[in-house]
Protein backbone atom coordinates (compact mmCIF):
# COMPACT_ATOMS: atom_id res chain seq x y z
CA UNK A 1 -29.91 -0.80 16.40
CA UNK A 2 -29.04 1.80 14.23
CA UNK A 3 -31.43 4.49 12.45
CA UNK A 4 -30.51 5.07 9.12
CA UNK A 5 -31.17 7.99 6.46
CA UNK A 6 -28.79 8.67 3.23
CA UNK A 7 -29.08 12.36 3.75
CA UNK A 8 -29.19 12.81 7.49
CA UNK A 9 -27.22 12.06 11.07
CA UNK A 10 -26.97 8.11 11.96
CA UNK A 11 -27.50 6.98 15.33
CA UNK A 12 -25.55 4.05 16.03
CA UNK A 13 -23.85 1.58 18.08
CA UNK A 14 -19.83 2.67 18.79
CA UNK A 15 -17.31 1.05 21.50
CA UNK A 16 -15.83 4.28 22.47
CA UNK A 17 -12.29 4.47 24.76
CA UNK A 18 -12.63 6.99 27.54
CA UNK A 19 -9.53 6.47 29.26
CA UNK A 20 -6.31 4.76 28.44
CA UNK A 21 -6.21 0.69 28.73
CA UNK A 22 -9.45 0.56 30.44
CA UNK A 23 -12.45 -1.58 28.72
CA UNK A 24 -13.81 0.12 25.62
CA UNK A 25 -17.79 1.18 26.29
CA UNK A 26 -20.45 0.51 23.83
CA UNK A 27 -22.37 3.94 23.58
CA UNK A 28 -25.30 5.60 21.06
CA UNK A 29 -22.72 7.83 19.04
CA UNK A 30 -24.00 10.55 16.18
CA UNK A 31 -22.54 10.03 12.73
CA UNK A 32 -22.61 12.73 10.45
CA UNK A 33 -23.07 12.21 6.94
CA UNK A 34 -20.58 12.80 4.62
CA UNK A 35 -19.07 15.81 3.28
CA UNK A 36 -17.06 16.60 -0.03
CA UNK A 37 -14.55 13.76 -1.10
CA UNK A 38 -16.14 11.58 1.64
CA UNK A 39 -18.15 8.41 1.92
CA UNK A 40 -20.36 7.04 4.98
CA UNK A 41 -19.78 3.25 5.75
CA UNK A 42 -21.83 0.76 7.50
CA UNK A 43 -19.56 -1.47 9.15
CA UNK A 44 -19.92 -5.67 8.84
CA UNK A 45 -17.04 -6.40 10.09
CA UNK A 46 -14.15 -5.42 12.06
CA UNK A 47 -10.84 -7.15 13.53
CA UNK A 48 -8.27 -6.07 16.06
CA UNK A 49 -4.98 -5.10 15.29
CA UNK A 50 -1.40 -4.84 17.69
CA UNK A 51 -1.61 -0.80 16.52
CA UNK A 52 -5.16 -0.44 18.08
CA UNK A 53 -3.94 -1.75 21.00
CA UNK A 54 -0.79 -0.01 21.27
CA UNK A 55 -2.30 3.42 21.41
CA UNK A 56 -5.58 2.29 23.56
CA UNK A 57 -2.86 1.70 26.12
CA UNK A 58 -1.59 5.07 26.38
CA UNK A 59 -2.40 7.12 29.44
CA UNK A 60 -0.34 10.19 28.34
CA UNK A 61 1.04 11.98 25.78
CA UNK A 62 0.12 13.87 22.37
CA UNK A 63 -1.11 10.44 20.92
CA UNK A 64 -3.16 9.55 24.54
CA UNK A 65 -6.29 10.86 22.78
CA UNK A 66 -10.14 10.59 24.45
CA UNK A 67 -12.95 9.92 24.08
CA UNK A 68 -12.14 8.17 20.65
CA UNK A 69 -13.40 4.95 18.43
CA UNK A 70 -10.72 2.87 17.46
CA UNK A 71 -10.51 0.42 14.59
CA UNK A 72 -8.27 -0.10 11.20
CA UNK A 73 -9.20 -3.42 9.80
CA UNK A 74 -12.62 -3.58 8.50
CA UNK A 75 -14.99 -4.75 5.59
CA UNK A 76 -18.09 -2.75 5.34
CA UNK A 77 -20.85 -1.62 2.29
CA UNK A 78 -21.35 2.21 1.07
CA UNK A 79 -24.45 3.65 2.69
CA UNK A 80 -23.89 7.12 1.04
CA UNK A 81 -21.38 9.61 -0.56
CA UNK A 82 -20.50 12.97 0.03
CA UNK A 83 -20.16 15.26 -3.21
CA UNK A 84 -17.50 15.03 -5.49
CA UNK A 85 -17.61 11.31 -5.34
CA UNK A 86 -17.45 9.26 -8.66
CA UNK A 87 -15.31 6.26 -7.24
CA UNK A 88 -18.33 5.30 -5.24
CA UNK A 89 -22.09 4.15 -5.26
CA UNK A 90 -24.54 3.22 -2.49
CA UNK A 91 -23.67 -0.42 -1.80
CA UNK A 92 -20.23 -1.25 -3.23
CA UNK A 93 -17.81 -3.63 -0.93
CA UNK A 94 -15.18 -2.10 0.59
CA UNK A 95 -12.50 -1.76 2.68
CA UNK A 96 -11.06 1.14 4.84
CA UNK A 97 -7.40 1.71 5.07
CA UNK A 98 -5.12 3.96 6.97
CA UNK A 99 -2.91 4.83 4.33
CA UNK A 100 -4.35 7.27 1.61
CA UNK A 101 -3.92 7.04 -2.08
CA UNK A 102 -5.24 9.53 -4.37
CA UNK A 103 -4.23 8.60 -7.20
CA UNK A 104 -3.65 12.52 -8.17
CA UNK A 105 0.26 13.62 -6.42
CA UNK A 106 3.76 12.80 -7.47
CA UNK A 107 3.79 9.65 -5.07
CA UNK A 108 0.92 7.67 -6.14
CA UNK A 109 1.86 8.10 -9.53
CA UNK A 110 4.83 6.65 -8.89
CA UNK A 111 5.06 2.86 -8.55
CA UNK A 112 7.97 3.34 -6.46
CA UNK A 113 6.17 4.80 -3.33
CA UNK A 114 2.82 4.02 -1.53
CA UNK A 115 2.83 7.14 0.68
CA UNK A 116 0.31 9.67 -0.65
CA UNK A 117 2.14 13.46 -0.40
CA UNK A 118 -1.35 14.93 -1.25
CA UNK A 119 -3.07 13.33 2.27
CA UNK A 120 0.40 12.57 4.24
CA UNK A 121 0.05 8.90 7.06
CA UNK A 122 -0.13 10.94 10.20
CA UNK A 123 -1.47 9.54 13.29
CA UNK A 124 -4.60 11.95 13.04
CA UNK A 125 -7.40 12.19 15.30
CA UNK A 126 -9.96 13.68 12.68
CA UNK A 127 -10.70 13.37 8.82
CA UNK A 128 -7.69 14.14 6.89
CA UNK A 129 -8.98 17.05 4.43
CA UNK A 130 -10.46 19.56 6.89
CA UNK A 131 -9.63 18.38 10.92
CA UNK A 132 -12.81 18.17 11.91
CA UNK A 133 -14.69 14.98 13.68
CA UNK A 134 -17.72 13.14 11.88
CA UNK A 135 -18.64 11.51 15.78
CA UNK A 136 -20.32 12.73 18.34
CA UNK A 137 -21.54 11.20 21.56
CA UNK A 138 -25.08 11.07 22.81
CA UNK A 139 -24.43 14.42 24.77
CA UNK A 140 -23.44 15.82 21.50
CA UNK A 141 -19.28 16.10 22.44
CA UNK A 142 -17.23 15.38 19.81
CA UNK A 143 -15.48 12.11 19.46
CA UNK A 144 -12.19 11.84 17.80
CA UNK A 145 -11.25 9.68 15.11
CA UNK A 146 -8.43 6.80 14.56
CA UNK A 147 -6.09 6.36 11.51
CA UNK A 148 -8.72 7.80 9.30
CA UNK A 149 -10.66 5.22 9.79
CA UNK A 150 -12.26 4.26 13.23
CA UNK A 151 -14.40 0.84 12.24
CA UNK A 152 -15.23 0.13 16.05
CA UNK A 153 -18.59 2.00 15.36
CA UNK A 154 -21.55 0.42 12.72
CA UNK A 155 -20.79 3.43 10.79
CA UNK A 156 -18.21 5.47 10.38
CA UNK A 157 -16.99 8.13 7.62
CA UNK A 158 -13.71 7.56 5.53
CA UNK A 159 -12.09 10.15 2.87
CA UNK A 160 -12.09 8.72 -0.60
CA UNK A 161 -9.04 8.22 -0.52
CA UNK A 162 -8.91 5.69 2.26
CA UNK A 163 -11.31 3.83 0.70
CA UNK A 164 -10.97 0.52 -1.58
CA UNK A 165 -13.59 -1.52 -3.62
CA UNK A 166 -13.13 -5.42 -3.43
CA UNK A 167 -14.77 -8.17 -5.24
CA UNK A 168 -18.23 -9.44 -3.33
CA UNK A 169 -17.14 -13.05 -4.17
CA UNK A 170 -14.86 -13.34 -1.28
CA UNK A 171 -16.25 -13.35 2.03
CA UNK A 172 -16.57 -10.44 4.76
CA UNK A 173 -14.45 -11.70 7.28
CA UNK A 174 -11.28 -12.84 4.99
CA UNK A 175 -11.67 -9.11 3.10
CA UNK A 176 -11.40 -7.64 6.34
CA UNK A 177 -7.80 -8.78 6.59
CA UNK A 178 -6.87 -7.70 4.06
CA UNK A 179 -7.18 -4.10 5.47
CA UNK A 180 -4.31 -3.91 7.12
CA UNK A 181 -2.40 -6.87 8.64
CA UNK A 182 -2.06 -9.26 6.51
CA UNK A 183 -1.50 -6.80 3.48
CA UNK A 184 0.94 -5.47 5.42
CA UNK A 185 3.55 -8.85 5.58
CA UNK A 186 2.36 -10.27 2.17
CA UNK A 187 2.97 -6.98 0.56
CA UNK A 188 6.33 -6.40 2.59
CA UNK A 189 7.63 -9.88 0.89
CA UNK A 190 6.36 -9.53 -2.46
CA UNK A 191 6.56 -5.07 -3.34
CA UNK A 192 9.46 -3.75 -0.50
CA UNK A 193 11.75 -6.82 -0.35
CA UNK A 194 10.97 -8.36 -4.17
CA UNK A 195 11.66 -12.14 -2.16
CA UNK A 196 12.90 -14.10 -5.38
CA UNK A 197 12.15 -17.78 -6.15
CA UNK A 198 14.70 -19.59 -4.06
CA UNK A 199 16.13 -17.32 -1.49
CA UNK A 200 16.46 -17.99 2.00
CA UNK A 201 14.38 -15.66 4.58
CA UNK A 202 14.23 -14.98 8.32
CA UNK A 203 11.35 -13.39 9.94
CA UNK A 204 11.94 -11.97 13.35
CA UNK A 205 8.66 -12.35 15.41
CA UNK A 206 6.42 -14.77 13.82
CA UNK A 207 3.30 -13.19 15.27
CA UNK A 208 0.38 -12.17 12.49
CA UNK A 209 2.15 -9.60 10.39
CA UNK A 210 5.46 -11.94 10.88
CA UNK A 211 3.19 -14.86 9.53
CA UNK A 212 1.84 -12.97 6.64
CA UNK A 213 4.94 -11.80 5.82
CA UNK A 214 5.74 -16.13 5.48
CA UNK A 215 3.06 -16.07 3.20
CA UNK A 216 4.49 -13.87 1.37
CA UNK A 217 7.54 -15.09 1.13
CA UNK A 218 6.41 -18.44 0.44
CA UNK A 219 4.01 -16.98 -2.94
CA UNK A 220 7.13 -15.54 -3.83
CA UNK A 221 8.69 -18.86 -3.98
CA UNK A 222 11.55 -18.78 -1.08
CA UNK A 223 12.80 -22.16 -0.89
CA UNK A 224 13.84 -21.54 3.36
CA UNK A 225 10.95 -19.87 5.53
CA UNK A 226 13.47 -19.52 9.09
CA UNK A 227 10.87 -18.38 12.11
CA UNK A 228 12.61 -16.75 15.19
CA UNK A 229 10.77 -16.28 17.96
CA UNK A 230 10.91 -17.00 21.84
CA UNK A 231 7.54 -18.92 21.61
CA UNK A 232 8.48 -22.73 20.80
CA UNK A 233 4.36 -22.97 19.61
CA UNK A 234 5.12 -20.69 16.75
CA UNK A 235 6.68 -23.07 15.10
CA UNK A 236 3.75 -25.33 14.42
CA UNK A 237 1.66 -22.62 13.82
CA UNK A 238 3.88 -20.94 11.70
CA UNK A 239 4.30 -24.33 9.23
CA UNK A 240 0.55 -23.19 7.85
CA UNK A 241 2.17 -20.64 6.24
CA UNK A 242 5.16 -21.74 4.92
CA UNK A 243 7.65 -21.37 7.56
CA UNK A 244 10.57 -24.56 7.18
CA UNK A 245 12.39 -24.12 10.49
CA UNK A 246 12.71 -22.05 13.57
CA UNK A 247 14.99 -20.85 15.99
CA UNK A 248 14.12 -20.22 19.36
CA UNK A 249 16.85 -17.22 20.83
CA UNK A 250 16.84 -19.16 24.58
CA UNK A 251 18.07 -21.86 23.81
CA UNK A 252 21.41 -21.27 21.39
CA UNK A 253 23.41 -20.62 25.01
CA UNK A 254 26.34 -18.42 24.49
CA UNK A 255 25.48 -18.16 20.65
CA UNK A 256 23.91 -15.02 18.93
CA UNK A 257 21.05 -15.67 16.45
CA UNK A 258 23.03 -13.64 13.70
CA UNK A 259 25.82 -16.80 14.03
CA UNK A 260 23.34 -19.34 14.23
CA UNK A 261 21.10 -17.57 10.97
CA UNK A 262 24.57 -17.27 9.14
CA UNK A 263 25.46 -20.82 10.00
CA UNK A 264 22.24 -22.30 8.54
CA UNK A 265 22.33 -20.68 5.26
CA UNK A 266 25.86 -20.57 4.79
CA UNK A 267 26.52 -17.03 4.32
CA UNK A 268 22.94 -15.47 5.80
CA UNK A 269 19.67 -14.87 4.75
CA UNK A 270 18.98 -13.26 1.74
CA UNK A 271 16.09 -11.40 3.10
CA UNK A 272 15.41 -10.41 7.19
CA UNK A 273 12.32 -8.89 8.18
CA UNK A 274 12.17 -7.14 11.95
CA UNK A 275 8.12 -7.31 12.77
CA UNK A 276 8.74 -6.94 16.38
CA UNK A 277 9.73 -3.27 17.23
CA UNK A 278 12.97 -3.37 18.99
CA UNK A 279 16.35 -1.87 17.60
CA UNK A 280 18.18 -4.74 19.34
CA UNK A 281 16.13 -6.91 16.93
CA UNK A 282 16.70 -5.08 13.96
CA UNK A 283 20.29 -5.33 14.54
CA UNK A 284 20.02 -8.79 14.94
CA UNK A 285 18.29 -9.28 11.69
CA UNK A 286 20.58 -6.83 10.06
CA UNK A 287 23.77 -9.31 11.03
CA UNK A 288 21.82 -11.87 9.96
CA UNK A 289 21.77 -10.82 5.83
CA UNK A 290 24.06 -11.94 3.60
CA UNK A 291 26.98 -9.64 2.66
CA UNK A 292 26.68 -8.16 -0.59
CA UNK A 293 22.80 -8.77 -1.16
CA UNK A 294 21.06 -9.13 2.50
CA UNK A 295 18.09 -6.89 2.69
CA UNK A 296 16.56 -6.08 6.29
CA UNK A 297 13.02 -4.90 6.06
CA UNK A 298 11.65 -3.19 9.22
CA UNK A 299 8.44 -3.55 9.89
CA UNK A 300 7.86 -2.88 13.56
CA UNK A 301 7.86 0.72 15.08
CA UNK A 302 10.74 0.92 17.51
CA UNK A 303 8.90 0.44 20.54
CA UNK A 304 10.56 2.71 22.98
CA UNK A 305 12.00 5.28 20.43
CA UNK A 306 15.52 3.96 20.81
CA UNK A 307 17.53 4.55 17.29
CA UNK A 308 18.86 2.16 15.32
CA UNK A 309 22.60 2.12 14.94
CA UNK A 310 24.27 0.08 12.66
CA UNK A 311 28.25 -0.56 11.41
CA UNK A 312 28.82 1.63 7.84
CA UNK A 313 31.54 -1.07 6.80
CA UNK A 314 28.78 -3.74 6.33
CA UNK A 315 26.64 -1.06 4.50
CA UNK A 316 29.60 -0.83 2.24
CA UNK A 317 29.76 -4.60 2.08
CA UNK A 318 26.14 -4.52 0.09
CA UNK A 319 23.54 -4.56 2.87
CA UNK A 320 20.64 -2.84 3.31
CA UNK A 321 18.05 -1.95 5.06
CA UNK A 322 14.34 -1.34 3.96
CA UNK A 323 11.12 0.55 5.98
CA UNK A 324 8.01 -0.66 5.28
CA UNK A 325 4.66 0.89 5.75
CA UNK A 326 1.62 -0.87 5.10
CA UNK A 327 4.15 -3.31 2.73
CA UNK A 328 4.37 -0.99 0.28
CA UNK A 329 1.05 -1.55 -1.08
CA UNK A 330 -1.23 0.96 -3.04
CA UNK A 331 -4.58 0.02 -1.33
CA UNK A 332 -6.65 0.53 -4.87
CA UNK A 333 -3.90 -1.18 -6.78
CA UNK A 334 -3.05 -3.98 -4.87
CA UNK A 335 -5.49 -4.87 -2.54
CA UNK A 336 -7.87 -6.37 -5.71
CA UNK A 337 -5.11 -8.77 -6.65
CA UNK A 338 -4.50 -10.07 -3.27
CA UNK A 339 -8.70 -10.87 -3.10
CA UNK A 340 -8.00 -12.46 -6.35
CA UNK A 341 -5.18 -14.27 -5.45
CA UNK A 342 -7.53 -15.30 -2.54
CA UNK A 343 -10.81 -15.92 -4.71
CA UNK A 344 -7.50 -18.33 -6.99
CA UNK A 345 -6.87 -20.40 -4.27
CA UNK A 346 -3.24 -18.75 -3.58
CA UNK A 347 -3.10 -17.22 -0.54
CA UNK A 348 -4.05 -18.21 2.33
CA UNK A 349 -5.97 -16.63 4.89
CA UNK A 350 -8.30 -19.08 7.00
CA UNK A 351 -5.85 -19.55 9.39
CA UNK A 352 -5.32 -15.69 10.21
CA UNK A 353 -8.39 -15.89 11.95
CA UNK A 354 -8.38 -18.19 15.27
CA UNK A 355 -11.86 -16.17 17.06
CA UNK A 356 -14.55 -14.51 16.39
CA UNK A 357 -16.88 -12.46 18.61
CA UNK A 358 -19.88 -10.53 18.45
CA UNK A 359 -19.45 -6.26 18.71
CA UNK A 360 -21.08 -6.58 22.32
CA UNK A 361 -17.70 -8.79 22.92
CA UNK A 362 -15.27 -6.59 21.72
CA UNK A 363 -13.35 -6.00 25.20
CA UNK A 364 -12.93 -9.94 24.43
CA UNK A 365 -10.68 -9.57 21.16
CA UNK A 366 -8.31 -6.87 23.78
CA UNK A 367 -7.88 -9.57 26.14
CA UNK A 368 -7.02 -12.27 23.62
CA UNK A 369 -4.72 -10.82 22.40
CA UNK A 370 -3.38 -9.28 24.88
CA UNK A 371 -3.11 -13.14 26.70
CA UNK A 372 -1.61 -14.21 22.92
CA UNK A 373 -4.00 -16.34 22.47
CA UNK A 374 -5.18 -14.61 18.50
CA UNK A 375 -3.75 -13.72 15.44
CA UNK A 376 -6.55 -12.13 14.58
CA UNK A 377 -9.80 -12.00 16.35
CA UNK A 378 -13.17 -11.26 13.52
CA UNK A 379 -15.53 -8.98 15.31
CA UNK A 380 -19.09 -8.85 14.25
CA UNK A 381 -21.26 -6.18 14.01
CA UNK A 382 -24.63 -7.92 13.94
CA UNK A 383 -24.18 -10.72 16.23
């Protein structure tokens, strides 16, 4: 359990990585209290994301960083704020995100751009203003932090900026997705690609980003939802959120998807989103647009740092592609009208989450998803 003060260090429960891909271990971790521009969080929920598990994997490397607490995705309350904090009070609803906005540079200003040039995305291992740790273990070593965020602990300590107030109406665990991953596909469809009422769509890997990325789609009114994905059971799964047909690569035989995707909607797809992380798929969804409109948002990070290469006569033909981080969403802007939209009955998020575990289970939520059994996998803090 943890000991709690507003003014002093928190004891607490954290499940720390030591070493790359092996089992995270719960520990008694120190959390200092917060400094200027900073606010101290106690945690209710958390949920696992593809990106958490991507870097807990890494043996080696700049980015193989340990000892350090994980966690992106989260829903937790203000226990107590740092100076220079008017945004805030003791007790508001919130939720952390990795992407800054501080409402003060060029960039947030502009309603064009979501990336923050005042605290710039890096993958950073400490808080963003001054590179030090708020974590420390029970020998008093320093434990590094994890996308600004690190919600694998029962508290943890976020920059302002990271930080966004929802409504208390909707409940912990379908605020928590809202995050990251599922704000990350809806807002793809409906702020980076503008999907207009009527258009046809393909999504290449249907897993949880590539589902909320249907939802998206399907809010924004697309009349053809096309899922593509080696996994026949996507299909079904993927119908909850709007997705009309699929198309399962194996078995078109000497085919390519791009002819088959061109073939169904008579021209291609008027929007192709890559949510996999392979340039041989973002080519593939690139062929698949339509000539003199087709957009191809990527949102998957090229998984083995291969470049993408693609043919300047169909650029010149009206294609384009699109990058998308954190689907162009402004976390303070944006994130409020997806909880209403929620709170409205609009979008859907019940079926994001297929478990949920208690924070003494959280090696669990690894190997679920690692087996692809979850989209998303709610872990809880008090249970």
């Amino acid at each position: 359990m943890a000991t709690t003060s507003t003014t002093k260090p928190i004891k607490c429960r954290a499940a720390v990585s030591r070493a790359g891909g092996e089992p995270l271990q719960i520990e008694e971790v120190v959390v200092a209290p917060p400094q200027a521009y900073e606010v101290r969080i106690k945690i209710i929920c958390t949920s696992l994301c593809h990106s958490d598990v991507t870097f807990w994997r890494m043996k080696e490397g700049p980015m193989a960083v340990h000892p350090i607490i994980f966690g992106h995705e989260a829903l937790g309350t203000i226990e107590s704020v740092g100076e220079h904090v008017d945004e805030f009070k003791v007790g508001d609803l919130v939720v952390p995100t990795f992407l800054a906005q501080c409402n003060e540079c060029i960039d947030c200003a502009s309603e064009r751009s979501n990336m923050c040039s005042k605290l710039v995305f890096q993958i950073g291992h400490a808080m963003p203003r001054c590179g030090t740790t708020r974590f420390a273990d029970a020998k008093g070593e320093p434990v590094n932090h994890f996308l600004c965020v690190s919600s694998f602990s029962e508290y943890t300590v976020v920059d302002v900026a990271h930080v966004t107030k929802v409504d208390p109406a909707i409940s912990p665990e379908k605020a928590c997705l809202l995050s990251c991953g599922v704000t990350t596909g809806v807002g793809a469809a409906w702020k980076v690609a503008g999907v207009e009422t009527g258009s046809t769509v393909a999504i290449f890997g249907p897993g949880s980003v590539g589902l909320a990325v249907a939802e998206g789609c399907r809010l924004r009114g697309a009349s053809r939802i096309i899922g593509i994905d080696l996994n026949p059971d996507k299909f079904e799964l993927g119908k909850k959120f709007g997705v009309t047909e699929f198309v399962n690569p194996s078995e078109l035989g000497e085919r390519s998807v791009s002819e088959v995707i061109i073939e169904m909607t008579k021209g291609g797809a008027n929007y192709c989103f890559e949510c996999i992380g392979l340039a041989s798929v973002m080519n593939d969804a690139f062929k698949s647009s339509r000539k003199g409109l087709g957009k191809t948002i990527i949102l998957g990070v090229e998984m083995h740092g291969a470049p993408l290469c693609l043919e300047s006569y169909d650029i010149l033909n009206g294609k384009c592609v699109m990058g998308s981080l954190f689907g162009g969403i402004k976390a303070k802007n944006d994130i409020p009208t997806l909880v209403n939209k929620y709170l409205n009955k609009e979008l859907e998020l019940e079926n994001f989450i297929t478990h949920e575990v208690g924070f003494n289970e959280i090696n669990k939520a690894f190997d679920l998803l690692h087996e692809g059994k979850s989209l998303r996998c709610v872990i809880w803090m008090d249970k």
